[in-house]
C-alpha atoms as a PDB file:
ATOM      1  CA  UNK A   1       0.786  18.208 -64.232  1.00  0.00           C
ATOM      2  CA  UNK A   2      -1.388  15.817 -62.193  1.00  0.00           C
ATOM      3  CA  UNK A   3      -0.985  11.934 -62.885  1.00  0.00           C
ATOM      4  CA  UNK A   4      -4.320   9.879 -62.307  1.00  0.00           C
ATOM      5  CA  UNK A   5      -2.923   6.473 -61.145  1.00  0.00           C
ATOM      6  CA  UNK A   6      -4.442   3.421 -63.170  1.00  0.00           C
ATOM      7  CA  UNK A   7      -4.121   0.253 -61.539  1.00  0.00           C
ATOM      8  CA  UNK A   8      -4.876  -2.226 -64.940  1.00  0.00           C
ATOM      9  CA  UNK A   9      -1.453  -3.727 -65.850  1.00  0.00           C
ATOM     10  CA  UNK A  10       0.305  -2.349 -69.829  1.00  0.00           C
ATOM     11  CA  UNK A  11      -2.810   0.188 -70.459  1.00  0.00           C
ATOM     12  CA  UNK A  12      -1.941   3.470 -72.442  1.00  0.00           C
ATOM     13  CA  UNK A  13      -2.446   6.640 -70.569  1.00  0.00           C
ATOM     14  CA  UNK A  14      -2.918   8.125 -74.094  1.00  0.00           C
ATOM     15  CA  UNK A  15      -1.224  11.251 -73.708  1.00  0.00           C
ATOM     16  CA  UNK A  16       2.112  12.550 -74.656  1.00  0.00           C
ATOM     17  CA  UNK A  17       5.464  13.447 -72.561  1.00  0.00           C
ATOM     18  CA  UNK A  18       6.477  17.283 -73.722  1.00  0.00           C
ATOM     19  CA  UNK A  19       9.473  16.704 -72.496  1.00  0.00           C
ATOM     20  CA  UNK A  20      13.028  15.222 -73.487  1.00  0.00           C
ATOM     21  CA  UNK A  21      13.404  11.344 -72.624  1.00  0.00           C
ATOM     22  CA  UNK A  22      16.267   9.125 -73.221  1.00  0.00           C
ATOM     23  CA  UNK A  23      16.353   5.524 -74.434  1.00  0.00           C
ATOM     24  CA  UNK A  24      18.338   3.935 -71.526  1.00  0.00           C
ATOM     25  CA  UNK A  25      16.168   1.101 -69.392  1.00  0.00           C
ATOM     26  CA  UNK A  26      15.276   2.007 -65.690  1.00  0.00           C
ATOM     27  CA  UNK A  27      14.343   0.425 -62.349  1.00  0.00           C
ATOM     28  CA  UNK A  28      12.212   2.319 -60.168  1.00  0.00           C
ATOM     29  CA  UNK A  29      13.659   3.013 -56.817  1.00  0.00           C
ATOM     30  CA  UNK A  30      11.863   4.579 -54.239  1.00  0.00           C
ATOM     31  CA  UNK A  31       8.414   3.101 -55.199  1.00  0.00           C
ATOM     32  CA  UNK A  32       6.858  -0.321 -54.886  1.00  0.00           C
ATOM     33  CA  UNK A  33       3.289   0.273 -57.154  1.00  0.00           C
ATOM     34  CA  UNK A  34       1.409   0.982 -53.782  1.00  0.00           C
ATOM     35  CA  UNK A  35       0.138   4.121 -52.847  1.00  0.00           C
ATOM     36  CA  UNK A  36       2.020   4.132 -49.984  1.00  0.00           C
ATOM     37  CA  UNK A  37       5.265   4.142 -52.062  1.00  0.00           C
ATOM     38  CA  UNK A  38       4.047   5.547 -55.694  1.00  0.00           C
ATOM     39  CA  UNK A  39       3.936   4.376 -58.928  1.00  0.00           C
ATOM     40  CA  UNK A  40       6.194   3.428 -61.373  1.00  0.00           C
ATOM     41  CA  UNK A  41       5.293   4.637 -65.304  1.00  0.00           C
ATOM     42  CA  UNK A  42       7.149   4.639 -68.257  1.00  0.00           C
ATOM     43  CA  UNK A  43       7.523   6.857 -71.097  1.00  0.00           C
ATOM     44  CA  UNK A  44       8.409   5.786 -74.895  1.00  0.00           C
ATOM     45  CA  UNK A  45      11.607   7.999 -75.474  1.00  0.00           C
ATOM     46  CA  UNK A  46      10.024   7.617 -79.698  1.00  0.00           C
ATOM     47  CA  UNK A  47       6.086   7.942 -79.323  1.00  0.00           C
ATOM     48  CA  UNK A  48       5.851   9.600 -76.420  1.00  0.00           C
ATOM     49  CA  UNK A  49       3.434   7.214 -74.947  1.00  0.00           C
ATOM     50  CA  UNK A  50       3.189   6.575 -71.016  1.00  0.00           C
ATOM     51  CA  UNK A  51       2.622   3.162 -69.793  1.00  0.00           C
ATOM     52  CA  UNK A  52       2.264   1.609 -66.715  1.00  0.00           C
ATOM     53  CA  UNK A  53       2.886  -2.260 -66.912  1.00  0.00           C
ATOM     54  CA  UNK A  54       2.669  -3.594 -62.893  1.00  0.00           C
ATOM     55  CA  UNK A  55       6.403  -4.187 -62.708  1.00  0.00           C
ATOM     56  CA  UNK A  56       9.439  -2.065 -60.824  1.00  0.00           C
ATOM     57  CA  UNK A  57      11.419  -1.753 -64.288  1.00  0.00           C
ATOM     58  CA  UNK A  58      10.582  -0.428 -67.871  1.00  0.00           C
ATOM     59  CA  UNK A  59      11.359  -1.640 -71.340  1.00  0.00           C
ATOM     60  CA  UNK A  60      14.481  -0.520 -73.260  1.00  0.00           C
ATOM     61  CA  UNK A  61      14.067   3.126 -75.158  1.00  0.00           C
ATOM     62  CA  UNK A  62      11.474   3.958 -72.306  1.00  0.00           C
ATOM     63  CA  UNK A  63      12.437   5.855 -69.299  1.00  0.00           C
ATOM     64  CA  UNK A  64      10.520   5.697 -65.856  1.00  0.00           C
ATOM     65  CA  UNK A  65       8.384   8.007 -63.934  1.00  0.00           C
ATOM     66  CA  UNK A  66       7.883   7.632 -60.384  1.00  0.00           C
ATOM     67  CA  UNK A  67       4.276   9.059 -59.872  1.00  0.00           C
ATOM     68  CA  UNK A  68       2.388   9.231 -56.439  1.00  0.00           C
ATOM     69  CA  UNK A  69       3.187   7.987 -53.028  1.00  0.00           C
ATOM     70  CA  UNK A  70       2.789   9.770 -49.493  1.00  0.00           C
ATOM     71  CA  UNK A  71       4.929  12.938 -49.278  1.00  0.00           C
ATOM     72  CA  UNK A  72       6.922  14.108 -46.090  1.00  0.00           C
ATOM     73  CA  UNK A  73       5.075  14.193 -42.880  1.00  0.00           C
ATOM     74  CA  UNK A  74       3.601  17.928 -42.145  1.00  0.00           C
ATOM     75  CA  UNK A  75       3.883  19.666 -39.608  1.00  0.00           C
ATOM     76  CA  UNK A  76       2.183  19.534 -36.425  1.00  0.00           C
ATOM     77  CA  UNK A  77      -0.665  21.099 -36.356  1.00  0.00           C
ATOM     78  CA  UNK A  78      -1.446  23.892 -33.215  1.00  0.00           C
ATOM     79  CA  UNK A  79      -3.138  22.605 -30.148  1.00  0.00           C
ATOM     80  CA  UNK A  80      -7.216  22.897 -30.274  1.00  0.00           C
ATOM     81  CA  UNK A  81      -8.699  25.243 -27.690  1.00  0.00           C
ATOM     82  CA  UNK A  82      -9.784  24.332 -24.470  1.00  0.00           C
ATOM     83  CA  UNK A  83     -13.300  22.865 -24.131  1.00  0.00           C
ATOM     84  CA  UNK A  84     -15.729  24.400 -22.340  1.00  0.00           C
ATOM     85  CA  UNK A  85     -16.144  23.587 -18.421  1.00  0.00           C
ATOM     86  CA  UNK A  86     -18.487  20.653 -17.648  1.00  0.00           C
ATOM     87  CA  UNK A  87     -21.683  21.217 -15.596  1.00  0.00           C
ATOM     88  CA  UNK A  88     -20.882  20.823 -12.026  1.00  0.00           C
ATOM     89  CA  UNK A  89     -21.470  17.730  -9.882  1.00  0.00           C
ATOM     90  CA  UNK A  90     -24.314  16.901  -8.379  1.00  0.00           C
ATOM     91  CA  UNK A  91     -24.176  18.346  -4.415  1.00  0.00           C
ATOM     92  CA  UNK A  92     -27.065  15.762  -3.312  1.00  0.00           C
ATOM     93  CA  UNK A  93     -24.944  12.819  -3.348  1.00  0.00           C
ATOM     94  CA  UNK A  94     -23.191  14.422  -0.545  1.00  0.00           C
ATOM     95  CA  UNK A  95     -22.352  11.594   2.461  1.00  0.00           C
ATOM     96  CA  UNK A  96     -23.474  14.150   5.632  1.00  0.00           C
ATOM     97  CA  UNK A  97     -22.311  13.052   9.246  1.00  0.00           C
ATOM     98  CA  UNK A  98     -22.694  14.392  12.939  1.00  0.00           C
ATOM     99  CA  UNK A  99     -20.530  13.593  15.730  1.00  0.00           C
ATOM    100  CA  UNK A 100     -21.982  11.951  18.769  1.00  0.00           C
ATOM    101  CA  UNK A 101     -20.406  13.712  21.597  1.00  0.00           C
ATOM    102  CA  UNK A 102     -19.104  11.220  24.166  1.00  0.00           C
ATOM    103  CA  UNK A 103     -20.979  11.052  27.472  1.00  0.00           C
ATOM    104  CA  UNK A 104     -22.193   8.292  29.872  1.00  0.00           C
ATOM    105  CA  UNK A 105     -25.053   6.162  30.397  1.00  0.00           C
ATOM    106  CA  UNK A 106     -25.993   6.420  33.973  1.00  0.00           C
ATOM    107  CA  UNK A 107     -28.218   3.559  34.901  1.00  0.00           C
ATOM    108  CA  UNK A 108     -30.206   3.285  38.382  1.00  0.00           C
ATOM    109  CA  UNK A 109     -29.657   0.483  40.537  1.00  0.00           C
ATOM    110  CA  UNK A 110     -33.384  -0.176  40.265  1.00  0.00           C
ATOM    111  CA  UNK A 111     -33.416  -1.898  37.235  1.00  0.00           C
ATOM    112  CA  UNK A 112     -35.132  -5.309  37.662  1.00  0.00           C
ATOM    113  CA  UNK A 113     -36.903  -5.643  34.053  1.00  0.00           C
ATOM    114  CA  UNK A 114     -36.689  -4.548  30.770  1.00  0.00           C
ATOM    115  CA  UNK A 115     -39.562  -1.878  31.851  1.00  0.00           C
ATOM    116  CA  UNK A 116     -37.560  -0.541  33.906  1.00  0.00           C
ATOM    117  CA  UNK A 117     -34.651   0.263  31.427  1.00  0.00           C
ATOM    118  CA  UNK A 118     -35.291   4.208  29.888  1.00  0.00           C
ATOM    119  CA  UNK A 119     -33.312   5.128  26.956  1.00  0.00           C
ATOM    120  CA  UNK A 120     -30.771   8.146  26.369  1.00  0.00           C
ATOM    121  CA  UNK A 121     -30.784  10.214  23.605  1.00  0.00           C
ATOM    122  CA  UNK A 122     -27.012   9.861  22.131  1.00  0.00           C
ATOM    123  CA  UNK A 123     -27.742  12.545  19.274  1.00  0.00           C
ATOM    124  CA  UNK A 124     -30.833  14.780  17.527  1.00  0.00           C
ATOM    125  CA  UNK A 125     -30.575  14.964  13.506  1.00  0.00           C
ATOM    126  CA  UNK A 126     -32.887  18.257  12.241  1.00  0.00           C
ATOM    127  CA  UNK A 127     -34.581  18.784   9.425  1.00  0.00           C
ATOM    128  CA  UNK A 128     -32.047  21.526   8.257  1.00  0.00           C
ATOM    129  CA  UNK A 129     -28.778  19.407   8.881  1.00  0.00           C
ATOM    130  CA  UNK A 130     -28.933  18.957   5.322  1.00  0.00           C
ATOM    131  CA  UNK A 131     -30.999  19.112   2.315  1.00  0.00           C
ATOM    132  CA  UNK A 132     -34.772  17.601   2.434  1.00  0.00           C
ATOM    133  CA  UNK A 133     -35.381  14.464   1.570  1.00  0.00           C
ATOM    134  CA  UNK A 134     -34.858  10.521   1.821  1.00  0.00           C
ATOM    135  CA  UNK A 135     -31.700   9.401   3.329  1.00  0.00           C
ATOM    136  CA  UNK A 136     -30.171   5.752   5.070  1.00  0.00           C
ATOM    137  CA  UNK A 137     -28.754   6.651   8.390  1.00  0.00           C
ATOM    138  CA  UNK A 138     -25.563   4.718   9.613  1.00  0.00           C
ATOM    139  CA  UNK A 139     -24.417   4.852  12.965  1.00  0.00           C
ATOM    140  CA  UNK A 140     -21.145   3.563  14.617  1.00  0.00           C
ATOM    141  CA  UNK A 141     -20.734   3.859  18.394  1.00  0.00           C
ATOM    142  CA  UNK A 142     -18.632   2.824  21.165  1.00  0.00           C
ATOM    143  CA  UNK A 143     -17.890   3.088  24.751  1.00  0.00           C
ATOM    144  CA  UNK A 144     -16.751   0.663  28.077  1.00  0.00           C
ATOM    145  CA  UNK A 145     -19.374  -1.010  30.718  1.00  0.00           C
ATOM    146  CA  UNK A 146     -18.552   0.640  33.958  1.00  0.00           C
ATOM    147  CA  UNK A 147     -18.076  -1.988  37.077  1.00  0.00           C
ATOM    148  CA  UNK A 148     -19.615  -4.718  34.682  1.00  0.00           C
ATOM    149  CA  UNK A 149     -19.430  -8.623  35.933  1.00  0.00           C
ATOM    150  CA  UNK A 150     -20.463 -11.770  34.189  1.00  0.00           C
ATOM    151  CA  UNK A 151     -22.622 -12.271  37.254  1.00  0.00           C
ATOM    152  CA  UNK A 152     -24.988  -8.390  36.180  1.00  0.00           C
ATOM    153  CA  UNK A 153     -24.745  -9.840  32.857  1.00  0.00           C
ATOM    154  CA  UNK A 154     -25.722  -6.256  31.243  1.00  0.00           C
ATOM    155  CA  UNK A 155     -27.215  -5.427  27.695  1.00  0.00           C
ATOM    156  CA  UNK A 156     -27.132  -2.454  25.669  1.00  0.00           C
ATOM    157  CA  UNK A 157     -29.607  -1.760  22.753  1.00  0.00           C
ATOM    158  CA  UNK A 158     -29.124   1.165  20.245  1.00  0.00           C
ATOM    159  CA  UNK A 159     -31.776   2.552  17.361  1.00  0.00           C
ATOM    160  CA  UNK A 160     -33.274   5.793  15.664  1.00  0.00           C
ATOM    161  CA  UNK A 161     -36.499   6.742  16.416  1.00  0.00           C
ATOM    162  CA  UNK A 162     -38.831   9.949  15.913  1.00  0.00           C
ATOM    163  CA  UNK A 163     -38.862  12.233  18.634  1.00  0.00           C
ATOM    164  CA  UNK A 164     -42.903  11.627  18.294  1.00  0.00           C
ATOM    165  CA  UNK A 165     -42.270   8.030  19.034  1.00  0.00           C
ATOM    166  CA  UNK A 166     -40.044   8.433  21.959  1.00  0.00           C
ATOM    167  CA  UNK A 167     -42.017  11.290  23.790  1.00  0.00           C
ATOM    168  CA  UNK A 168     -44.523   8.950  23.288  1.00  0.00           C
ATOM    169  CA  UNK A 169     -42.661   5.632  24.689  1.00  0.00           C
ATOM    170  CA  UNK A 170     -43.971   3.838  21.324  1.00  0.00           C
ATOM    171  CA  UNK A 171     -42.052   1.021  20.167  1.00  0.00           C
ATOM    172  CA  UNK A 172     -41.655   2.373  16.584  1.00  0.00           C
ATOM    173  CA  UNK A 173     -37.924   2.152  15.945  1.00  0.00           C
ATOM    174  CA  UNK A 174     -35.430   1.660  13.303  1.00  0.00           C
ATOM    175  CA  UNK A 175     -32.201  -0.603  13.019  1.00  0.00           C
ATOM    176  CA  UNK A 176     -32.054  -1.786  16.310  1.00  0.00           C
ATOM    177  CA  UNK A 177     -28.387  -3.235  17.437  1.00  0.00           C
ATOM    178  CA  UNK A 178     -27.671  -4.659  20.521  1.00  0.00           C
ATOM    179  CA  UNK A 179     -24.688  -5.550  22.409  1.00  0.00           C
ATOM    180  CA  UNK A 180     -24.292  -7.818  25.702  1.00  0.00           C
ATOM    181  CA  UNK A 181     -21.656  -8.065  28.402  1.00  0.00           C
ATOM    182  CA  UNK A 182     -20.238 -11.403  28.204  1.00  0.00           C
ATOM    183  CA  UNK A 183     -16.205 -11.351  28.758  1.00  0.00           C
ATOM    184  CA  UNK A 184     -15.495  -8.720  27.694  1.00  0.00           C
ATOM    185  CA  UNK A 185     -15.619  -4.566  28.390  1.00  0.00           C
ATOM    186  CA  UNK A 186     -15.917  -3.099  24.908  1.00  0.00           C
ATOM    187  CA  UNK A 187     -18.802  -1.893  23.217  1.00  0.00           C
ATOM    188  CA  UNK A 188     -19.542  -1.533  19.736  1.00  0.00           C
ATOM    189  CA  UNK A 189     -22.613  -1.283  17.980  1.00  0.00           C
ATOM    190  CA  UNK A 190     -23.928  -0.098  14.584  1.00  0.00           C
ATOM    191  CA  UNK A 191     -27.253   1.000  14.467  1.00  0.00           C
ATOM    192  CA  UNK A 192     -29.232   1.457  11.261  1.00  0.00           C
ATOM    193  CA  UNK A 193     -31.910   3.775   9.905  1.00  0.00           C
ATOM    194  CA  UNK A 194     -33.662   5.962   7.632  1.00  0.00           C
ATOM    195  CA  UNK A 195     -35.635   8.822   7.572  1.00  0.00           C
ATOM    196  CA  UNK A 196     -37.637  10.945   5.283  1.00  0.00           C
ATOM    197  CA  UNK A 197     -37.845  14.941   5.479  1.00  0.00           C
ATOM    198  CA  UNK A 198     -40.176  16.951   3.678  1.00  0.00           C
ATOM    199  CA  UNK A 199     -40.311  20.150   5.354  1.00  0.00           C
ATOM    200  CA  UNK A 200     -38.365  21.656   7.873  1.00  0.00           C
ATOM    201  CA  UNK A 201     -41.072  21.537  10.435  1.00  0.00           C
ATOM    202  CA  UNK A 202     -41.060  17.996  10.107  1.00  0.00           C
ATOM    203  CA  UNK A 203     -40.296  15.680  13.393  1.00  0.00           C
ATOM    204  CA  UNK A 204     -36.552  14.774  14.247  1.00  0.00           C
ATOM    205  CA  UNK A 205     -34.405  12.048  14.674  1.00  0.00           C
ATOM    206  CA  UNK A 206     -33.171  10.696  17.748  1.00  0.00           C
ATOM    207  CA  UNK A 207     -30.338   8.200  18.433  1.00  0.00           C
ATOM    208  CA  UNK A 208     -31.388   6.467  21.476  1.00  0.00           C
ATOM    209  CA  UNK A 209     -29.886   4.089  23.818  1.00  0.00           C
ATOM    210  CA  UNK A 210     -30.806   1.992  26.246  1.00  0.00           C
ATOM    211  CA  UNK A 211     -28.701   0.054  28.956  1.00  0.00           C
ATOM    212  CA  UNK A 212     -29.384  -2.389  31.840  1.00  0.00           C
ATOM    213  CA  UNK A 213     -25.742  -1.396  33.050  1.00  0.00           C
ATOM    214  CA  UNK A 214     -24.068   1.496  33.416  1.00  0.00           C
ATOM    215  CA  UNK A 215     -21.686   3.088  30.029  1.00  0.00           C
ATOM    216  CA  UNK A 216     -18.401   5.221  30.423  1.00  0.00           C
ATOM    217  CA  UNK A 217     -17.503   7.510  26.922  1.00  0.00           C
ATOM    218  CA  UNK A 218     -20.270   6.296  24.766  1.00  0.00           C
ATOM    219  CA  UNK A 219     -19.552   8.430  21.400  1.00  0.00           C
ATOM    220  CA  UNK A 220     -19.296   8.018  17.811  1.00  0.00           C
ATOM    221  CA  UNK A 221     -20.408   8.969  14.416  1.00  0.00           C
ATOM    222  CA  UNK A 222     -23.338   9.307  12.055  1.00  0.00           C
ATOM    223  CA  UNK A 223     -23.785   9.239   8.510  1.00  0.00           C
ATOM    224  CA  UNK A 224     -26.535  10.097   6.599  1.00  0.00           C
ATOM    225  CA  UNK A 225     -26.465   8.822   2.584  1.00  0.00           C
ATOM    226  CA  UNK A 226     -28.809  10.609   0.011  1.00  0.00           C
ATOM    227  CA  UNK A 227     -31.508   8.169  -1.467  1.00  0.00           C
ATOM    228  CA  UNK A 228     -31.913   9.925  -4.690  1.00  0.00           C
ATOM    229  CA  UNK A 229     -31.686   7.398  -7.561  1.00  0.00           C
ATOM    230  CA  UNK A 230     -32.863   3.620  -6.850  1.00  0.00           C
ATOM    231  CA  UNK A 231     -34.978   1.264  -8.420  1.00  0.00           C
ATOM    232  CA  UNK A 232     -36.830  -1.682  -6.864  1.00  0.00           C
ATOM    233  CA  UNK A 233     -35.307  -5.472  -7.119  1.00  0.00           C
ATOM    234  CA  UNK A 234     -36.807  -7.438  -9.976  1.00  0.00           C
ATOM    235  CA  UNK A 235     -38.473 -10.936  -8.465  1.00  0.00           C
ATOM    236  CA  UNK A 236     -36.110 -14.190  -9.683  1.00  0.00           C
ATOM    237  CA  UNK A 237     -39.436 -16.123  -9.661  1.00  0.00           C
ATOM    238  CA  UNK A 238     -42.452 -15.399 -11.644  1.00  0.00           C
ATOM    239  CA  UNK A 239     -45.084 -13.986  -8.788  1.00  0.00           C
ATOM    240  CA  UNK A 240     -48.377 -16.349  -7.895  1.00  0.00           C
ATOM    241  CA  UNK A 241     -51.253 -14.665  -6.741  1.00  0.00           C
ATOM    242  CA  UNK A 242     -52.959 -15.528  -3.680  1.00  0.00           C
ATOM    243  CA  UNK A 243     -56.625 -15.471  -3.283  1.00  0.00           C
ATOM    244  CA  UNK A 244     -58.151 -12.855  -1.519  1.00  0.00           C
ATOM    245  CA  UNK A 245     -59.282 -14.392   1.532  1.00  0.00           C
ATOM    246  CA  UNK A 246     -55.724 -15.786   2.604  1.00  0.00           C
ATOM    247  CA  UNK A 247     -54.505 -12.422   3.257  1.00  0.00           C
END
């Protein structure tokens, strides 16, 4: 038989015990009138009426019921199966590279102006080096001036540029870094780009150099990072228009 638990303090359940009950007083033990712990009722041993009066002990010639409370934990229940596999990564946000093999930078003796100074392709990137698209280029070089004084005073200047643009001596470069001999031998720039591919027929990249001294094991690395997500910055300053004649 199923007890409903009533929570109002010396109410009459209304209903009568069919079983034996002695007249002795009790003290629940084991419960504390939560339903945590159960409930504590008690039964008329005469009349057979059940009452539950808010308190942990019942009257003389009434014995208790404990009623209620959490039972033993279960159990444990068998592991779930495995979920399904998630949809695979995203191979555009690949970071692709190309070595830039080491070689020298032979300059002529000739070399009297900045006209005079032609520049050396350090590395070609292809349409088909990696997926189409827009991508930053990142480029970290190195070499040693060969026979270099403070008195020659030599400069080295490194970029990307479109083979279009370089067969065509145009000055349409990107990133340019540049580097002077001062005190030192070392060289190490970091040129920076970009470049946009839409078809594989489209032009290539070079990485050019240009020296007014000569360069011993000029090599390094490039990186090209996948523009695929970006939004433009948001102005800090509400915008005032100009008028059309002051452009």
């Amino acid at each position: 038989m199923m007890w409903k638990v009533i929570k109002s303090s010396r109410i009459l359940i209304g209903f009568v015990i069919g079983v034996a009950v002695s007249g002795a007083t009790a003290y629940g033990i084991g419960v504390g009138n939560t339903p945590e712990t159960g409930y504590l009722l008690c039964a008329n041993s005469s009349t057979k009426v059940v009452t539950f009066n808010g308190t942990l002990k019942c009257p003389s010639g009434s014995v208790r019921l404990e009623l209620g409370g959490k039972g033993a934990t279960g159990a444990t229940g068998t592991r779930g199966s495995t979920g399904e596999t998630g949809p695979a990564g995203n191979a555009t946000q690949n970071v692709y590279y190309k070595v830039v093999t080491t070689q020298d930078v032979v300059v002529s003796s000739s070399v009297t102006s900045s006209s005079d100074i032609r520049g050396t392709i350090m590395a070609t990137i292809y349409p088909n080096d990696m997926p189409l698209g827009f991508y930053e280029l990142d480029a970290h070089l190195s070499g040693l001036w060969k026979n270099a004084t403070t008195v020659t005073s030599p400069t080295v200047s490194c970029y990307f540029q479109y083979k279009k643009d370089y067969d065509k001596d145009r000055s349409v470069v990107f990133g340019i870094a540049k580097e002077d001999f001062v005190r030192w031998t070392g060289i190490n720039v970091n040129p920076l780009g970009e470049l946009d591919f839409n078809t594989l027929q489209d032009d290539p990249m070079y990485l050019v150099c240009k020296a007014s001294g000569s360069i011993t094991g000029m090599s390094g690395m490039i990186h090209a990072t996948p523009f695929t997500n970006f939004d433009p910055m948001k102005s800090t300053s509400p915008l005032i228009p100009k008028p059309a004649g002051s452009y």
